[in-house]
C-alpha atoms as a PDB file:
ATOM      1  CA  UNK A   1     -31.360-167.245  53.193  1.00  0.00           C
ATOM      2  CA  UNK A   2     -28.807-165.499  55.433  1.00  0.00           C
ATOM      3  CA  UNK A   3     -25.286-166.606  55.847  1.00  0.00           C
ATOM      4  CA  UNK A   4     -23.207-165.762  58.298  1.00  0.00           C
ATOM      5  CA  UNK A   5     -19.729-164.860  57.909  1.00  0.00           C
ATOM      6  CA  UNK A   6     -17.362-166.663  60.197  1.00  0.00           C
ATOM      7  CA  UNK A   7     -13.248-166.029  60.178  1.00  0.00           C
ATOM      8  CA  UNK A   8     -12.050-168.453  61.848  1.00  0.00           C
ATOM      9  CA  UNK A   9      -8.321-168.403  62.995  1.00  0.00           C
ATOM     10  CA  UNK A  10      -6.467-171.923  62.724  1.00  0.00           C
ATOM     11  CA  UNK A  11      -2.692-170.444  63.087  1.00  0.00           C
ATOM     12  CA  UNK A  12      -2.914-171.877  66.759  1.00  0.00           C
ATOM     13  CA  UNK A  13      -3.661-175.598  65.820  1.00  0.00           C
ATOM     14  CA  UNK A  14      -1.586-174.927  62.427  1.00  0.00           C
ATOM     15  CA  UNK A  15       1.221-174.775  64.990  1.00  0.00           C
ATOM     16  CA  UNK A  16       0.145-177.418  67.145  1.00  0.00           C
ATOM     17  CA  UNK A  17      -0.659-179.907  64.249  1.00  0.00           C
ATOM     18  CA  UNK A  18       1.571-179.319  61.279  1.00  0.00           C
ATOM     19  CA  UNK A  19       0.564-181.385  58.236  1.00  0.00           C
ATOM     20  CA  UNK A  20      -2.110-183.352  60.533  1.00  0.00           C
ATOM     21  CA  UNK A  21      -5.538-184.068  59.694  1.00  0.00           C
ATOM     22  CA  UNK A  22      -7.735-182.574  62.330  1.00  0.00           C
ATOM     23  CA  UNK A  23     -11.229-183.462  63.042  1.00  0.00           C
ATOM     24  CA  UNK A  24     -13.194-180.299  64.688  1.00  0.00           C
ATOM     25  CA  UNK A  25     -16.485-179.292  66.355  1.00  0.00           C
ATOM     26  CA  UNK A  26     -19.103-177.263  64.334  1.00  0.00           C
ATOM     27  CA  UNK A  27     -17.757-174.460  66.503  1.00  0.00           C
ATOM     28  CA  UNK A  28     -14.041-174.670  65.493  1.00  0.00           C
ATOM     29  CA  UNK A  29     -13.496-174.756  69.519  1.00  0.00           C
ATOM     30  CA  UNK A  30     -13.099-178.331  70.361  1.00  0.00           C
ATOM     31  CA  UNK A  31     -10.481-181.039  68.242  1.00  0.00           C
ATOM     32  CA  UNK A  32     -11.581-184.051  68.390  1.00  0.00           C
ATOM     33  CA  UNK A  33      -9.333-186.117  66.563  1.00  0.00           C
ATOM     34  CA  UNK A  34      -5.711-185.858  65.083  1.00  0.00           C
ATOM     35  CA  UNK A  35      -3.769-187.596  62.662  1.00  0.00           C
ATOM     36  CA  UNK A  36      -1.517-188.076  59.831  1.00  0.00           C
ATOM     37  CA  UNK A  37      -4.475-190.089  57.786  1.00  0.00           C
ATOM     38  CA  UNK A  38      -8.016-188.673  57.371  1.00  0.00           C
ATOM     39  CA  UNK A  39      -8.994-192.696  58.063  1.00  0.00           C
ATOM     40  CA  UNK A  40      -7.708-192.852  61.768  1.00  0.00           C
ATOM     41  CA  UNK A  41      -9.012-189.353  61.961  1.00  0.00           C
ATOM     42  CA  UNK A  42     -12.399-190.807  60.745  1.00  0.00           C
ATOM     43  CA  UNK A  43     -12.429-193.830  63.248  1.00  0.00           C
ATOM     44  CA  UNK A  44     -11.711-190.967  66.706  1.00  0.00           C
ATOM     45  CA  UNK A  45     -14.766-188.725  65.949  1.00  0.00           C
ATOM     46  CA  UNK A  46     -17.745-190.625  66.510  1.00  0.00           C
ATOM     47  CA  UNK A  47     -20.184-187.721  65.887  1.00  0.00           C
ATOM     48  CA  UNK A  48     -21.788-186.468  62.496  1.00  0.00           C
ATOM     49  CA  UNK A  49     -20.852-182.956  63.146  1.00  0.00           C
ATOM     50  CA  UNK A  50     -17.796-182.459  62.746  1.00  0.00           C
ATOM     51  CA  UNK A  51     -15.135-180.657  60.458  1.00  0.00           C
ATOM     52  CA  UNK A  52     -12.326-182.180  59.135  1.00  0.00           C
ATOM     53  CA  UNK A  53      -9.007-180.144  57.455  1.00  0.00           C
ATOM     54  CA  UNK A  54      -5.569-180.711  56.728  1.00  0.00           C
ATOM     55  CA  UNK A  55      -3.726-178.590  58.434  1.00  0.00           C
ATOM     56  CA  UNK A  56      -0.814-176.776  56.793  1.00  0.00           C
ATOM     57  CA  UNK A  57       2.478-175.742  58.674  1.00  0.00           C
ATOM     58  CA  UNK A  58       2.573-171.900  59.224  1.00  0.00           C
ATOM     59  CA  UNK A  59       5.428-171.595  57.312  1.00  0.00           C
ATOM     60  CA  UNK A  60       3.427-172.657  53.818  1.00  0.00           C
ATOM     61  CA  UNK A  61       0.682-171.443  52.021  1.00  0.00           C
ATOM     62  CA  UNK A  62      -2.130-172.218  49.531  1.00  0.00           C
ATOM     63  CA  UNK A  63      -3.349-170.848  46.450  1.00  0.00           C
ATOM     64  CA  UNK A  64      -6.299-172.644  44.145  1.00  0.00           C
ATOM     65  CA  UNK A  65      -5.398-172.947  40.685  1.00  0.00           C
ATOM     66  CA  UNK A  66      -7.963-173.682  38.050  1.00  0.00           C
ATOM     67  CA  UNK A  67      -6.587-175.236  34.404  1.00  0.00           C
END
């Protein structure tokens, strides 16, 4: 099996949509829903393939930490 590598660059909607949830095409191209809880993000996209993230402001950062 063969996976691709994809970088995708969210500093754009990072700026657009601080602390948002953001519902995205496959693609990363196309939003197609916004908000500040992952349900009313839910209820805008009314297609199965889609991405969904929490968007961080550009001023912040995060860093996994296992216990």
């Amino acid at each position: 099996m063969k996976i691709a590598k994809r970088n995708y660059n969210l500093i754009k909607l990072s700026k657009k949509y601080p602390n948002k949830w953001v519902a995205l095409s496959k693609d990363h191209k196309k939003v197609l829903g916004v908000g500040n809880k992952l349900t009313e993000v839910l209820s805008q996209s009314k297609r199965r393939d889609v991405v969904f993230l929490k968007l961080l402001p550009t001023n912040s950062f995060y860093m996994p930490q296992t216990l």
